[in-house]
N, C-alpha and C. Protein backbone atom coordinates (compact mmCIF):
# COMPACT_ATOMS: atom_id res chain seq x y z
N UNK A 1 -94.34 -38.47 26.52
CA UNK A 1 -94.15 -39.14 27.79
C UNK A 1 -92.67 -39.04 28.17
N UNK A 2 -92.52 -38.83 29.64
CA UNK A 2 -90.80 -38.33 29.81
C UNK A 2 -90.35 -40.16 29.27
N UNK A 3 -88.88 -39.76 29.85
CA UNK A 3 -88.07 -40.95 29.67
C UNK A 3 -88.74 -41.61 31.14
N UNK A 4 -88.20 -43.39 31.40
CA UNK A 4 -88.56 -43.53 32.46
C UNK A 4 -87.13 -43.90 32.46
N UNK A 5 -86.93 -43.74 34.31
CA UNK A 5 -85.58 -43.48 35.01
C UNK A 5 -85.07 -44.78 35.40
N UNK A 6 -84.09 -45.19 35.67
CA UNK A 6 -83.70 -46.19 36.18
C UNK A 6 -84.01 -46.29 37.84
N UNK A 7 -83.87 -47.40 38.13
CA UNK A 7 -84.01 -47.98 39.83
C UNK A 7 -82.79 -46.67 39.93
N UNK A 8 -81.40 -46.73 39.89
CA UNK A 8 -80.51 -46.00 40.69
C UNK A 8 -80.47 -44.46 40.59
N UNK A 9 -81.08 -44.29 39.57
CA UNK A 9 -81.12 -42.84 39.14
C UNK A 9 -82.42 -42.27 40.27
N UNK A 10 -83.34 -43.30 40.60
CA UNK A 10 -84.48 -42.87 41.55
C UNK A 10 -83.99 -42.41 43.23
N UNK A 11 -83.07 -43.49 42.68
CA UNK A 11 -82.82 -44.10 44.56
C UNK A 11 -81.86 -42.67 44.81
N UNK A 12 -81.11 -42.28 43.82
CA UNK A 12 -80.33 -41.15 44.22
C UNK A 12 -80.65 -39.71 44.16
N UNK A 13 -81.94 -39.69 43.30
CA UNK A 13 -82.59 -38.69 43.74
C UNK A 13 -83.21 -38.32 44.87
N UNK A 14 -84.04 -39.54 45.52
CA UNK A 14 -84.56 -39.61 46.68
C UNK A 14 -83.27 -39.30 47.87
N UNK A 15 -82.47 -40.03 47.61
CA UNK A 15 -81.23 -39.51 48.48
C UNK A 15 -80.97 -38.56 48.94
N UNK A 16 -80.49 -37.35 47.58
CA UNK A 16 -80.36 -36.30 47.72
C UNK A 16 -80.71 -35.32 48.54
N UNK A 17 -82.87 -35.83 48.13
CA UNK A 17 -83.92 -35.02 48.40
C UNK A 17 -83.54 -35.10 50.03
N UNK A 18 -83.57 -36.32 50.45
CA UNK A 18 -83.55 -36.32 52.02
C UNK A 18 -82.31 -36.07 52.55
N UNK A 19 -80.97 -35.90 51.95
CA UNK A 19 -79.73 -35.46 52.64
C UNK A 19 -80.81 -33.18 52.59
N UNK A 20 -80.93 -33.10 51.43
CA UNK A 20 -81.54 -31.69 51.53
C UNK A 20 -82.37 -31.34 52.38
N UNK A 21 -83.48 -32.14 52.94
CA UNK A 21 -84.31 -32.11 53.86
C UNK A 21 -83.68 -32.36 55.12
N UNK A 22 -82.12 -32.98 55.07
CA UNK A 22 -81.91 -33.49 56.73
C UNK A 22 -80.82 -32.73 56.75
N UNK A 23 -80.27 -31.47 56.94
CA UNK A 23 -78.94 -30.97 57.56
C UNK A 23 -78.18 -31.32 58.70
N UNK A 24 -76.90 -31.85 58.39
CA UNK A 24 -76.52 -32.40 59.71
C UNK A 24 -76.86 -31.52 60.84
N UNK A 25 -76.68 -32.28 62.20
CA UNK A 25 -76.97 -31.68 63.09
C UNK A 25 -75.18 -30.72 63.94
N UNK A 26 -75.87 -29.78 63.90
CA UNK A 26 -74.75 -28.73 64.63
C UNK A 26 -75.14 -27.47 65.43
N UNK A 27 -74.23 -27.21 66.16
CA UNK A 27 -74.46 -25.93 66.94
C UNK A 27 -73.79 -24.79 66.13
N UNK A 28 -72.50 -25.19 66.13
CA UNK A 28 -71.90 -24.07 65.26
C UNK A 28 -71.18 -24.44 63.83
N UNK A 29 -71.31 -23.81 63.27
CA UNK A 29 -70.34 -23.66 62.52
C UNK A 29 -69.33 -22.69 61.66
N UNK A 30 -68.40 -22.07 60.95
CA UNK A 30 -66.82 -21.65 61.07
C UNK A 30 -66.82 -21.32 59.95
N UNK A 31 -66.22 -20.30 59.94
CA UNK A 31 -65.52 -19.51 58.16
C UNK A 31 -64.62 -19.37 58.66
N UNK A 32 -63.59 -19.34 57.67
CA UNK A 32 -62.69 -18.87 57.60
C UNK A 32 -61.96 -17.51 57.07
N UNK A 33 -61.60 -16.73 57.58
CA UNK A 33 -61.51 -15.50 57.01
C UNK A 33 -60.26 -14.45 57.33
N UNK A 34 -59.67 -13.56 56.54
CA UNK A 34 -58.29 -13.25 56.13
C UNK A 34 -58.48 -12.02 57.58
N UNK A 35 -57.70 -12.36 58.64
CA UNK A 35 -58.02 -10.67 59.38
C UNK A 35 -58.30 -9.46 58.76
N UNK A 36 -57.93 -8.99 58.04
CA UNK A 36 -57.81 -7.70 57.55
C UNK A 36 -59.78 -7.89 56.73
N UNK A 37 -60.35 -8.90 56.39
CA UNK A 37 -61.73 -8.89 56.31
C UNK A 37 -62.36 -8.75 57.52
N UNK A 38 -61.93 -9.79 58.45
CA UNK A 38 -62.55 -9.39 60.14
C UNK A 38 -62.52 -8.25 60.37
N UNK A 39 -61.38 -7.68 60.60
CA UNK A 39 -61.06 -6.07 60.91
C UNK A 39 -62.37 -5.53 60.53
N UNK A 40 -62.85 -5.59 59.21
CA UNK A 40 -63.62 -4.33 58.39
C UNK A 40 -65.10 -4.83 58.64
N UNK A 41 -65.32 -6.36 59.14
CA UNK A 41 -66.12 -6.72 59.38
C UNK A 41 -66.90 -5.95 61.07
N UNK A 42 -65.92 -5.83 61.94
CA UNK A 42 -66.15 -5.47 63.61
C UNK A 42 -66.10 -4.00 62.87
N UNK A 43 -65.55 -3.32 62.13
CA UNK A 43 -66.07 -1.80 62.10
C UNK A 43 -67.68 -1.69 61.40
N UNK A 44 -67.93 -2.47 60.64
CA UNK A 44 -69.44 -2.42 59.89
C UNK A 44 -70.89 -3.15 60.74
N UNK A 45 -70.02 -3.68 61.45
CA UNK A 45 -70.82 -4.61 62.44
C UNK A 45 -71.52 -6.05 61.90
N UNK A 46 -71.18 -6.07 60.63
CA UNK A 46 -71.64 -7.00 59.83
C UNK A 46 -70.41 -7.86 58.93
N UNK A 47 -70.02 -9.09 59.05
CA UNK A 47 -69.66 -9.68 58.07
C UNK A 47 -69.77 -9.76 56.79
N UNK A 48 -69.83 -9.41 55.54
CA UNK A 48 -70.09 -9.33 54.08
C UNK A 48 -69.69 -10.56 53.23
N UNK A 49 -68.89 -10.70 53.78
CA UNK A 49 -68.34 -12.02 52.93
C UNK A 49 -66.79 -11.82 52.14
N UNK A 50 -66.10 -12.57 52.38
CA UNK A 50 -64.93 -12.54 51.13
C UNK A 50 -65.52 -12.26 49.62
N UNK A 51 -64.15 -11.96 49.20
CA UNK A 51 -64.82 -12.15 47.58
C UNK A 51 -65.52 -12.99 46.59
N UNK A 52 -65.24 -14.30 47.11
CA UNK A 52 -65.55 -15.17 46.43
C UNK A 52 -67.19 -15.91 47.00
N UNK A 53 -67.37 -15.17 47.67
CA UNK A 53 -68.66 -14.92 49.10
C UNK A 53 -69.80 -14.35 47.81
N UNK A 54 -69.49 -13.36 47.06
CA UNK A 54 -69.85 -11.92 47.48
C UNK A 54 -69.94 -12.56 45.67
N UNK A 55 -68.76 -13.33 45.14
CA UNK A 55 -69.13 -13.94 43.55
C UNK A 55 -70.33 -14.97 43.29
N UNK A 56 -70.03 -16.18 44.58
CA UNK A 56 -71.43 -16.98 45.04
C UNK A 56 -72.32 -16.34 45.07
N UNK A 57 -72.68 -15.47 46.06
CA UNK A 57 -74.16 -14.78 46.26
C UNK A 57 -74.33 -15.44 47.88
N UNK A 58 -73.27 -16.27 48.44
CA UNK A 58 -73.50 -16.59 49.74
C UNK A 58 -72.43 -16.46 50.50
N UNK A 59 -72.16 -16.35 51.99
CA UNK A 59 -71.31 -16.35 53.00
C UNK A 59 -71.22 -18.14 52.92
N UNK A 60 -69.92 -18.62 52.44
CA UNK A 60 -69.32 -20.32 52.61
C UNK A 60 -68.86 -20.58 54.10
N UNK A 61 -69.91 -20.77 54.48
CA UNK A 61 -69.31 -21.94 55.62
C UNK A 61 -68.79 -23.63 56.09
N UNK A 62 -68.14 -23.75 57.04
CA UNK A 62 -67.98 -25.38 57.24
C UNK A 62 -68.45 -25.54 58.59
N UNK A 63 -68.94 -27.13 58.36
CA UNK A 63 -68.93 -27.64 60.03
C UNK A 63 -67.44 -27.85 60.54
N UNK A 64 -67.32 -28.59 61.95
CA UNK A 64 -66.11 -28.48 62.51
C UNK A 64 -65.41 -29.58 61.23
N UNK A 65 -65.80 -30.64 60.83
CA UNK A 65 -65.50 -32.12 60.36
C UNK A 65 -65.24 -31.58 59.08
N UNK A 66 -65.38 -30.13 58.37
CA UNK A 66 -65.13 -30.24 56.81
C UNK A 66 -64.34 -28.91 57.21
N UNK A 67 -63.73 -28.41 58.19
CA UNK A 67 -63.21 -27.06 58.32
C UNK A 67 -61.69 -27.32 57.65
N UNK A 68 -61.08 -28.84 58.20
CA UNK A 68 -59.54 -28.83 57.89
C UNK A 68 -59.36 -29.14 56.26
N UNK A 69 -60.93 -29.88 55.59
CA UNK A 69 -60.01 -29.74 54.44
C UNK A 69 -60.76 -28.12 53.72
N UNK A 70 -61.77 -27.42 54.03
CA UNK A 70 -61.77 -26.33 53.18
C UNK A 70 -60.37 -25.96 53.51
N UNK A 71 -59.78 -25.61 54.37
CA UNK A 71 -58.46 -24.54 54.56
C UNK A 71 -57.73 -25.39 53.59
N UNK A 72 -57.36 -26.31 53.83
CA UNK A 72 -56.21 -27.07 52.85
C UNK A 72 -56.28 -26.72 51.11
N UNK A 73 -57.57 -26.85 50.92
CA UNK A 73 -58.33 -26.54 49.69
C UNK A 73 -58.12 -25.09 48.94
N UNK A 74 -59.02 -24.01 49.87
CA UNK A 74 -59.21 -22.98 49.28
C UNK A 74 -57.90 -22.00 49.94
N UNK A 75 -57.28 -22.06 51.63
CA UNK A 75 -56.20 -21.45 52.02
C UNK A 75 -54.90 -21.98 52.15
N UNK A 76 -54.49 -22.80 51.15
CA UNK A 76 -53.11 -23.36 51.26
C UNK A 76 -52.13 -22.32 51.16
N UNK A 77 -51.14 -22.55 52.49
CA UNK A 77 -50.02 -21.81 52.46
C UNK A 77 -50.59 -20.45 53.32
N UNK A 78 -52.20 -20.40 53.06
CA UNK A 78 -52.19 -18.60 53.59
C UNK A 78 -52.33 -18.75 54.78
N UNK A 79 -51.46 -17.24 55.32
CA UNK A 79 -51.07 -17.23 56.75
C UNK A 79 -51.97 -15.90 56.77
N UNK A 80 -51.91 -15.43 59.00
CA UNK A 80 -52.81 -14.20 58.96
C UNK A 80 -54.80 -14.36 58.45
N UNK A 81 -54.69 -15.77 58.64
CA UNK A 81 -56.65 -15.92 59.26
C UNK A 81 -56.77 -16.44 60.33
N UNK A 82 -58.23 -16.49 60.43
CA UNK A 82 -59.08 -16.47 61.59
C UNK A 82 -59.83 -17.16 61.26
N UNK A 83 -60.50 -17.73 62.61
CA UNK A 83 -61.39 -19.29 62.59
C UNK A 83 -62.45 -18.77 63.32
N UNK A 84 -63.56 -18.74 62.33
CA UNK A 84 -64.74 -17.77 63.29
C UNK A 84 -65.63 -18.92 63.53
N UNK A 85 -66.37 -18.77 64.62
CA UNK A 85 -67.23 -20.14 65.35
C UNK A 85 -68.71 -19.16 65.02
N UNK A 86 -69.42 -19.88 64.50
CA UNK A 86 -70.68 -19.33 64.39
C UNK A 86 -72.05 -19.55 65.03
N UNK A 87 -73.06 -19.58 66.20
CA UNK A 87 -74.26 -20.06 66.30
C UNK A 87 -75.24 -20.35 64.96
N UNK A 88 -75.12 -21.67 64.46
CA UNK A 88 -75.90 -21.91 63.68
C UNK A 88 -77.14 -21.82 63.56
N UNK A 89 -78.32 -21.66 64.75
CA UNK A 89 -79.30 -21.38 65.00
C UNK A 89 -79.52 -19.91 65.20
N UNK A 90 -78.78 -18.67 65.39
CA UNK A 90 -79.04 -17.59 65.71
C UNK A 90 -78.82 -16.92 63.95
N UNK A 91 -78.36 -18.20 63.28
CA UNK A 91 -78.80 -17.30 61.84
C UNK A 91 -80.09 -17.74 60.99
N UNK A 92 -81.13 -18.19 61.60
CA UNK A 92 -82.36 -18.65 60.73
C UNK A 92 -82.54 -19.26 59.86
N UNK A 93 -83.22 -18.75 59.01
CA UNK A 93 -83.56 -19.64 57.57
C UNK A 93 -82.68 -18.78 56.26
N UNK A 94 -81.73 -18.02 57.10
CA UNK A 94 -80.61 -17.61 56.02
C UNK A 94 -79.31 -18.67 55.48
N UNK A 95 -79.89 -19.67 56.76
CA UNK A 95 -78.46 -20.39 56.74
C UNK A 95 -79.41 -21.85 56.03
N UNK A 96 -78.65 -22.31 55.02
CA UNK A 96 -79.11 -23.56 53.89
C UNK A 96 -78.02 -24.37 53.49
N UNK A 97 -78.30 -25.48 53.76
CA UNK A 97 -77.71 -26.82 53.53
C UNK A 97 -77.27 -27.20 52.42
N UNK A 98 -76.32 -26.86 51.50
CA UNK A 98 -76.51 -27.26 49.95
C UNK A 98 -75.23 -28.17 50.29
N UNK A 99 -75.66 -29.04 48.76
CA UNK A 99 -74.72 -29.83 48.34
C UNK A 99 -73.52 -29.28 47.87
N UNK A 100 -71.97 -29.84 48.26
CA UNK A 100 -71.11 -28.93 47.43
C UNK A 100 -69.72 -30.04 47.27
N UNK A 101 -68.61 -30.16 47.93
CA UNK A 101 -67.96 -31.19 47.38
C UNK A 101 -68.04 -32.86 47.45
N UNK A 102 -68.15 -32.92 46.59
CA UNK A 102 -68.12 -35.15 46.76
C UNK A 102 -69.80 -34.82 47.40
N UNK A 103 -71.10 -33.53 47.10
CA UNK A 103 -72.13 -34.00 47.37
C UNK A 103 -72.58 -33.82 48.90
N UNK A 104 -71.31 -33.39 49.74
CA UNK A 104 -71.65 -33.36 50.84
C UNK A 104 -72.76 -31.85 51.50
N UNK A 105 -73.10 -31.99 51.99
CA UNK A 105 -74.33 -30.50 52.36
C UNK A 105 -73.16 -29.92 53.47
N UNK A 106 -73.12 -28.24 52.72
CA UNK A 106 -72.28 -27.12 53.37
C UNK A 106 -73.46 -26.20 53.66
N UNK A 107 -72.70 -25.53 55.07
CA UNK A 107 -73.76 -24.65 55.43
C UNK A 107 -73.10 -23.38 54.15
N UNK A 108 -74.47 -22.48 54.14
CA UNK A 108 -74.09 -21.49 52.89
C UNK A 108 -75.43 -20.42 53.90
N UNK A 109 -74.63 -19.37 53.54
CA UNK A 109 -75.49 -17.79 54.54
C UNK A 109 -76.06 -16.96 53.50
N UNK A 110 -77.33 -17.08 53.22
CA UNK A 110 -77.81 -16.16 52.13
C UNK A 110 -77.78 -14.62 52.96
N UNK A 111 -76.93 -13.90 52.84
CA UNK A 111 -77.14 -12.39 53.63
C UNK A 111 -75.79 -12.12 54.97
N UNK A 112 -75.59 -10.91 54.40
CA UNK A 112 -74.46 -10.81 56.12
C UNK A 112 -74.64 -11.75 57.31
N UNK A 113 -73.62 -11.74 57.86
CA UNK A 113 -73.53 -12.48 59.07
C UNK A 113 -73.18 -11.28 60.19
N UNK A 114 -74.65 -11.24 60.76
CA UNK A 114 -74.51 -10.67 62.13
C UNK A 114 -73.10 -10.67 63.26
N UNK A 115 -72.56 -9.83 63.72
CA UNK A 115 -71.28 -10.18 64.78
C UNK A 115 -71.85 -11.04 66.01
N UNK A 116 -73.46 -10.66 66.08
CA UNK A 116 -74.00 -11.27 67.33
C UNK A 116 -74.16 -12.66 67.72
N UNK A 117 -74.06 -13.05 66.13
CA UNK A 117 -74.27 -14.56 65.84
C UNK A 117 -72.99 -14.95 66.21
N UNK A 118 -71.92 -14.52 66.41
CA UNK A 118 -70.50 -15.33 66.72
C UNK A 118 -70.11 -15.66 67.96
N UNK A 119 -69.74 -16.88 68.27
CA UNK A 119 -69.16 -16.88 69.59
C UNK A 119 -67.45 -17.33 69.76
N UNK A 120 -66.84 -17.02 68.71
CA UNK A 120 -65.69 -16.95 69.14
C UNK A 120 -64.94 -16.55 67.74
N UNK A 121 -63.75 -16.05 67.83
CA UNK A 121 -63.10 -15.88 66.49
C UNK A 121 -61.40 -16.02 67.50
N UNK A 122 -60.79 -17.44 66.35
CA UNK A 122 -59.64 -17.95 66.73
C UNK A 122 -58.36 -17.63 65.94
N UNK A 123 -57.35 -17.32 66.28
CA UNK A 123 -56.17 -17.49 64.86
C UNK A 123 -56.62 -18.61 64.04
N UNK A 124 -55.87 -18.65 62.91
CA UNK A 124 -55.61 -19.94 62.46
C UNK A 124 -54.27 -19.95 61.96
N UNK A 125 -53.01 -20.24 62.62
CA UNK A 125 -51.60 -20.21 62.08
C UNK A 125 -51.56 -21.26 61.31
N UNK A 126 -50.26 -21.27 60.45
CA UNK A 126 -49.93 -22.44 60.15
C UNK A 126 -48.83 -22.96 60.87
N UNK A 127 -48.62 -24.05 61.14
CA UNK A 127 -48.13 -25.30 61.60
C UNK A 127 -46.71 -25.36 60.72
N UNK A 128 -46.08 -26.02 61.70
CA UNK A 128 -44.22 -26.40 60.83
C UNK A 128 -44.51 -26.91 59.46
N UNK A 129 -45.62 -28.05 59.55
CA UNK A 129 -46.22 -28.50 57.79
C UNK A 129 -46.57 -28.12 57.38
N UNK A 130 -47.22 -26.67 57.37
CA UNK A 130 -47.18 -25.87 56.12
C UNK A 130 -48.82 -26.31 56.23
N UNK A 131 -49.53 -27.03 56.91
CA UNK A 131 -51.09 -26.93 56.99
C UNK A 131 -51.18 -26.10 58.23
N UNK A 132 -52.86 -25.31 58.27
CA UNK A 132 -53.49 -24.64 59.49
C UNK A 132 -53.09 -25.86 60.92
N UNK A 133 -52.76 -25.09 62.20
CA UNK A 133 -53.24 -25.38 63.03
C UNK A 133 -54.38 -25.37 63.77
N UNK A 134 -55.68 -25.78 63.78
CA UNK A 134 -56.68 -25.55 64.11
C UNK A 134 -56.50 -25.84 65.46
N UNK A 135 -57.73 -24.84 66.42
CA UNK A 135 -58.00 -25.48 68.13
C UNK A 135 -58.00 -26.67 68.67
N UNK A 136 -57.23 -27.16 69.52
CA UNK A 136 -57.44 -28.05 70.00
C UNK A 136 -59.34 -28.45 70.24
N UNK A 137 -59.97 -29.64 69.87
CA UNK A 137 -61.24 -29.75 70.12
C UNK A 137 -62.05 -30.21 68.49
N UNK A 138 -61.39 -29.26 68.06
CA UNK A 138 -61.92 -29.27 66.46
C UNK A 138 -61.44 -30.56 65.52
């Protein structure tokens, strides 16, 4: 007979289950990515993914609300990217909700990202503080 679980150990499974079942709601959402990947991306017509894309097995994306700290996180200091806006609906059931820091659900792209799916690709400089300036809006 398994173990039996505690009340909190239930309640947070159930949690989970339904943060997995409920993806926030969005239109788009944003990678971040080094130009010189864009570049090679508009000649292939397809996005591939960074390296660390391509080590996952998925294209890492953010919504607008988790975009400033991935950059802080994974692009500190790096200068020379781009803030790509994505139609979240024009990528299907490639695009999946997983859990990833502190638990929160990141969009993740099982498979290239179409150019068609994009509707905008922005600088992303950095700022006198040494963090990204992101678009006004974001």
């Amino acid at each position: 007979m398994p173990p039996r679980l505690s009340t909190g150990v239930r309640r947070r499974r159930a949690d989970a289950a339904t943060l997995a079942a409920s993806p926030p709601v969005t239109d788009l959402v944003y990678k971040i990515a080094p130009s010189s990947l864009w570049r090679e991306a508009e000649t292939l017509g397809e996005f591939r993914g960074a390296p660390v894309d391509a080590a996952d097995g998925f294209i890492h994306f953010s919504t607008a609300a988790q975009a400033r700290e991935t950059a802080a996180k994974h692009f500190a200091g790096q200068g020379d990217l781009l803030l790509v806006a994505v139609d979240a609906a024009a990528l299907g059931a490639a695009l999946r909700w997983e859990p990833s820091r502190g638990g929160a659900l990141f969009p993740h792209l099982y498979g290239p990202l179409p150019l068609a799916a994009v509707r905008s690709v922005a600088p992303l400089p950095l700022g006198a503080d040494g963090a990204h300036a992101f678009p006004d809006g974001m």
